[in-house]
N, C-alpha and C. Protein backbone atom coordinates (compact mmCIF):
# COMPACT_ATOMS: atom_id res chain seq x y z
N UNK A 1 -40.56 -168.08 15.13
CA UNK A 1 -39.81 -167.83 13.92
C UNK A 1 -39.10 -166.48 14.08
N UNK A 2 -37.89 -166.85 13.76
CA UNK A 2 -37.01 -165.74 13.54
C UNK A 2 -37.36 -164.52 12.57
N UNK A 3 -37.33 -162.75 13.04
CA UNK A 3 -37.57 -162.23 12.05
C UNK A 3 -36.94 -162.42 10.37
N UNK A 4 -35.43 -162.91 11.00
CA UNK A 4 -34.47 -162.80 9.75
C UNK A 4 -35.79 -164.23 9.08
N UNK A 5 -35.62 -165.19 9.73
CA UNK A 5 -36.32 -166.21 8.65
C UNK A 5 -37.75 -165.81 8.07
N UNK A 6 -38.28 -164.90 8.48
CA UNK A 6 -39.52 -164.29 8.18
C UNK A 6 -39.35 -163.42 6.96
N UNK A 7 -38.07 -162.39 7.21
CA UNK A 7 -37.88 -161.57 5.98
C UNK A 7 -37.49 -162.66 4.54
N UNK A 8 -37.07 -163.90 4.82
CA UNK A 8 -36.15 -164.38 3.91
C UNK A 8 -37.57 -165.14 3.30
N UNK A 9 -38.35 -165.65 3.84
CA UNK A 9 -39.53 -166.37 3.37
C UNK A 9 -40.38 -165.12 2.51
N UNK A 10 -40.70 -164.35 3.31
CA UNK A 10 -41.09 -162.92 2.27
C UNK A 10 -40.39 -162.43 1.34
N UNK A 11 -39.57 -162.63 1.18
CA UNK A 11 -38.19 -162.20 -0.18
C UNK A 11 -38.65 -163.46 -1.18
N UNK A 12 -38.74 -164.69 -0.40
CA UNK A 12 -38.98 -165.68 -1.24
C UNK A 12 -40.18 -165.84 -1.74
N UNK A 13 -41.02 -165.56 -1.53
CA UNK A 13 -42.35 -165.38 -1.98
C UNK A 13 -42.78 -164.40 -2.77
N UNK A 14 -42.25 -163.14 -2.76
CA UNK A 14 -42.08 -162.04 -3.80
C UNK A 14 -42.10 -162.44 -5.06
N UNK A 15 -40.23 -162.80 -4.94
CA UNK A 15 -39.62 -163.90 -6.10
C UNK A 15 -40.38 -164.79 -6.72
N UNK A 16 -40.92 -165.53 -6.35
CA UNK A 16 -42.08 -166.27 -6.61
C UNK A 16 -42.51 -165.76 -7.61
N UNK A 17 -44.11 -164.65 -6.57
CA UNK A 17 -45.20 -164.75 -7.34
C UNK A 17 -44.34 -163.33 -8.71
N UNK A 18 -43.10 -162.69 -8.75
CA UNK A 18 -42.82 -161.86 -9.05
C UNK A 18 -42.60 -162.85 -10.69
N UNK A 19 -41.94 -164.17 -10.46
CA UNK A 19 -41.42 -164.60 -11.29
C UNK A 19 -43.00 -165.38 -12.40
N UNK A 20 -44.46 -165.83 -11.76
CA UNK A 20 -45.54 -166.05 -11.95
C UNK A 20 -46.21 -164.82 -12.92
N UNK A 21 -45.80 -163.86 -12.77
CA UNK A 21 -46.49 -162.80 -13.22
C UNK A 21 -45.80 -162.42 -14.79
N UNK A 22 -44.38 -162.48 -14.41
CA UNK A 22 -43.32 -162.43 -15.93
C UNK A 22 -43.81 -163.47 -16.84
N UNK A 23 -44.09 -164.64 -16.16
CA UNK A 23 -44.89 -165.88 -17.19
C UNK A 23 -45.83 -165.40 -18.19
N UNK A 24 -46.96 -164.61 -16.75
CA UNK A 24 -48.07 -164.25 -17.57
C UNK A 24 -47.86 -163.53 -19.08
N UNK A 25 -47.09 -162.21 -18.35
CA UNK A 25 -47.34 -160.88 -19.25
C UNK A 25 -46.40 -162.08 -20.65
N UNK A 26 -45.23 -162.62 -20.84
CA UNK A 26 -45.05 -163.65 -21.44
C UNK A 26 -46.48 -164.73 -22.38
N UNK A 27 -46.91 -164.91 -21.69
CA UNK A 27 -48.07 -165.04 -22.47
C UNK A 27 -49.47 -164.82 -23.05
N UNK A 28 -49.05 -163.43 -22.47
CA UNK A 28 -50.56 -162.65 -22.55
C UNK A 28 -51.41 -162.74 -24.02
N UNK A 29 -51.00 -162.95 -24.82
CA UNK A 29 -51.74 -163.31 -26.35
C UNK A 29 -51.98 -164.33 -26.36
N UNK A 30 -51.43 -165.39 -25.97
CA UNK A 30 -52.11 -167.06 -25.90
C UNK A 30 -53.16 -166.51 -24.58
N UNK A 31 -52.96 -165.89 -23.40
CA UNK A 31 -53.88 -165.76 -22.75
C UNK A 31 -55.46 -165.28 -23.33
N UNK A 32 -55.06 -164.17 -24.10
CA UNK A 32 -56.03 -163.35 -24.72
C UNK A 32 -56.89 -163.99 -25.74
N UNK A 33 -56.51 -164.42 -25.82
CA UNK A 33 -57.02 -165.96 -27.57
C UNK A 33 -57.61 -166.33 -26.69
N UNK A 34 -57.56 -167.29 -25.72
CA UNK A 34 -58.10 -167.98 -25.18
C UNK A 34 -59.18 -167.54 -24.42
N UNK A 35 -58.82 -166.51 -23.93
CA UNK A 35 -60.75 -165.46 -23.38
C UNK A 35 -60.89 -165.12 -24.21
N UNK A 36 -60.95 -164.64 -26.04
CA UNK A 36 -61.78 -164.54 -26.85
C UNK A 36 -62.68 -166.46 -27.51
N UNK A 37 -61.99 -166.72 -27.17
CA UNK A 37 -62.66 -168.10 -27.60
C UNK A 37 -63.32 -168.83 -26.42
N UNK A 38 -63.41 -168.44 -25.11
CA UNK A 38 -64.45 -168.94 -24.16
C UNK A 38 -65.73 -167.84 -24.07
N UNK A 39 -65.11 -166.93 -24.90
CA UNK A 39 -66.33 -165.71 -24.57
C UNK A 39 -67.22 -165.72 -25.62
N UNK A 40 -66.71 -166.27 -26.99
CA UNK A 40 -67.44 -166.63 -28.16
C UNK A 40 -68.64 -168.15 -28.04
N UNK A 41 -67.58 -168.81 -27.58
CA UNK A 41 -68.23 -170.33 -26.74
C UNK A 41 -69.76 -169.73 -26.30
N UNK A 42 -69.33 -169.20 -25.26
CA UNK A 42 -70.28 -168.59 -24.44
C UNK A 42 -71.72 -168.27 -25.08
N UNK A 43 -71.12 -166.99 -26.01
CA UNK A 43 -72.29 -166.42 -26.39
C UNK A 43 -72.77 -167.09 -27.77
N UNK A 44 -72.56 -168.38 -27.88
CA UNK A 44 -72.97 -169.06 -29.05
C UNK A 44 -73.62 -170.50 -28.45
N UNK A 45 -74.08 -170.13 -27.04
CA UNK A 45 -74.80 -170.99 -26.43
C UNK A 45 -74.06 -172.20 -25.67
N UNK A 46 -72.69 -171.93 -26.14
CA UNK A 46 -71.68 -172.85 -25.44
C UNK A 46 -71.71 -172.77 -23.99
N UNK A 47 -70.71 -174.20 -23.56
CA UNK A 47 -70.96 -173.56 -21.98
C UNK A 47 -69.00 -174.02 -21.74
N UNK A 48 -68.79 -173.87 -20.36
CA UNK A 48 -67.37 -174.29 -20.11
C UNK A 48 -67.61 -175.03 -18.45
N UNK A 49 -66.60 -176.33 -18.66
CA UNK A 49 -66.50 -177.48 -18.24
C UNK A 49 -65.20 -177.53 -17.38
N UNK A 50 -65.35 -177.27 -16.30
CA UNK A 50 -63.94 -177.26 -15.20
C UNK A 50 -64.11 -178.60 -14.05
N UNK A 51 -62.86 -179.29 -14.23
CA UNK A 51 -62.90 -180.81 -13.76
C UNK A 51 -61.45 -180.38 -13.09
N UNK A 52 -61.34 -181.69 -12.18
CA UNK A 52 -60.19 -181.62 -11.35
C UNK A 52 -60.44 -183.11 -10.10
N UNK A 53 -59.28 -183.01 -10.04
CA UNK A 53 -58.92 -184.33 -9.46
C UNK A 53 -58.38 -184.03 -8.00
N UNK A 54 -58.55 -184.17 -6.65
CA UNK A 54 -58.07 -183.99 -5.69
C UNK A 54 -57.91 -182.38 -5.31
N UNK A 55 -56.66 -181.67 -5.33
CA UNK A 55 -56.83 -180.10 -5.04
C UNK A 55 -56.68 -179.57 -6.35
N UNK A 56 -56.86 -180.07 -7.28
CA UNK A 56 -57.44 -179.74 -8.69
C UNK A 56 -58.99 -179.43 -8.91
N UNK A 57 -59.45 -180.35 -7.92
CA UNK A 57 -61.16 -180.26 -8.05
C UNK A 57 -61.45 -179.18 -7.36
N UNK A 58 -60.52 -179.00 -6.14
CA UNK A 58 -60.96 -177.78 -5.56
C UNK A 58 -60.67 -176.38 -6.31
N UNK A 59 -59.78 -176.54 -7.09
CA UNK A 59 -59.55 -175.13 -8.17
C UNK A 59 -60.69 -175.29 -8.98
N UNK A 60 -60.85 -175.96 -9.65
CA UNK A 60 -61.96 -176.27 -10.63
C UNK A 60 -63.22 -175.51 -10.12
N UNK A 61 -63.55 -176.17 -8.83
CA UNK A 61 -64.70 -175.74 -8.42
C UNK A 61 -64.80 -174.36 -7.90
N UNK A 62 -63.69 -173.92 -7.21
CA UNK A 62 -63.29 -172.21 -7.36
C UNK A 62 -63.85 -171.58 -8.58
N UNK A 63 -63.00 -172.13 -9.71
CA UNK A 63 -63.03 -171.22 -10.83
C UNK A 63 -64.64 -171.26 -11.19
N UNK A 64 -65.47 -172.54 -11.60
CA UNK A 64 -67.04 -172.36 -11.70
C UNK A 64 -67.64 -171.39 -10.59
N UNK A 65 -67.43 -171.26 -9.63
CA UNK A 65 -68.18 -170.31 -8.95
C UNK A 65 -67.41 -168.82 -9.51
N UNK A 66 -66.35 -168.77 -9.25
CA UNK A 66 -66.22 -167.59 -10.08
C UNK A 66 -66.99 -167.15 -11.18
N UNK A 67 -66.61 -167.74 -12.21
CA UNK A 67 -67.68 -168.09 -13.42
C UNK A 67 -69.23 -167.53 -12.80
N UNK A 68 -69.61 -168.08 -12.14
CA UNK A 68 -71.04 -168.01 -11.67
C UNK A 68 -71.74 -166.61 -11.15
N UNK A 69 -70.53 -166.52 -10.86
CA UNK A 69 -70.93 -164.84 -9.69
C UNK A 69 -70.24 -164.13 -10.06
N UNK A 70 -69.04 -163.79 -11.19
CA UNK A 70 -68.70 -162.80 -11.46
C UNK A 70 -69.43 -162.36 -13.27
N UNK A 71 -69.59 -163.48 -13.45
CA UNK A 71 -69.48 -163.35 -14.86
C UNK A 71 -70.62 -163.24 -15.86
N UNK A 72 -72.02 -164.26 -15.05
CA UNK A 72 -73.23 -164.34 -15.65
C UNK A 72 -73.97 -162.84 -15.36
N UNK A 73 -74.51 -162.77 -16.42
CA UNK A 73 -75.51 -161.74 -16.33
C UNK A 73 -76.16 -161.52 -15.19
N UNK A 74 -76.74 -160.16 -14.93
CA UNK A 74 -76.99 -160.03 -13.66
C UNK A 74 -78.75 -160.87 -13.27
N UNK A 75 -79.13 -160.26 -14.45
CA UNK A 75 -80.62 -161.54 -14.48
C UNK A 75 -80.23 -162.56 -13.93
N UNK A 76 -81.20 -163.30 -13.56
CA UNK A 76 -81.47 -164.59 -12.93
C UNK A 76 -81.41 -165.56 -14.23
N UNK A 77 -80.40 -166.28 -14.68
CA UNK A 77 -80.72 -167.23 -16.20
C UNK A 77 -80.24 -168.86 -15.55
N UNK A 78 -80.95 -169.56 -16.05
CA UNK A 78 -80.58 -170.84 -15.34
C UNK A 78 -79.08 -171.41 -16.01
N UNK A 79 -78.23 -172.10 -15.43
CA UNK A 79 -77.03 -172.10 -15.66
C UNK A 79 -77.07 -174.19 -14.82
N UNK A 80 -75.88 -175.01 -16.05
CA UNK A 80 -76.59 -175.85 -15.54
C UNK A 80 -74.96 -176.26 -14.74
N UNK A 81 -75.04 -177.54 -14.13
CA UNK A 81 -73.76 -177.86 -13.26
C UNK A 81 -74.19 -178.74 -13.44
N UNK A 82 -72.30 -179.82 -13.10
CA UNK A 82 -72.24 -180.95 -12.99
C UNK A 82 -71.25 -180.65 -11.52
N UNK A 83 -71.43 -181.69 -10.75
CA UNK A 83 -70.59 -181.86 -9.45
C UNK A 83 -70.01 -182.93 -9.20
C-alpha cells in the first residue's frame, strides 16, 4: 500500500470516527437519561439484558462483560447470565 493511500484511509477514518463523536455530544441527554435509568434499574434490584444476533451477539456479549468487570461492585455478588 501506497503511503498516499494510507494517508487518505487515515483522513478517512478520522472523518469517521470524528463525525461518530458529533452524534454523541448531539445526544448526550438522551444518552444521560438513559444511564440514569439503567443505574436506577440496577439498584432497584433490576438487572440488564444484552442480546444480539450474529456480530451483534458479539457486541452484546462485549458489552455484558464490560458490565461485569467494570461495573459490579468490587465484592464478590452473584450476578446471573443467560448465553
Amino acid at each position: 500500500m501506497s503511503k498516499k493511500t494510507i494517508k487518505k484511509l487515515l483522513k478517512k477514518t478520522i472523518l469517521e470516527k470524528n463525525l461518530i463523536l458529533q452524534k454523541l455530544i448531539f445526544e448526550e441527554k438522551k444518552i444521560t437519561k438513559l444511564i440514569k435509568k439503567f443505574s436506577e434499574n440496577l439498584q432497584n434490584g433490576g438487572k440488564l439484558i444484552f442480546c444480539g444476533n450474529g456480530g451483534s451477539a458479539a457486541d452484546a456479549q462485549h458489552l455484558a462483560t464490560e458490565y461485569l468487570v467494570r461495573l459490579r461492585p468490587k465484592k464478590k455478588q452473584k450476578c446471573n447470565s443467560i448465553n
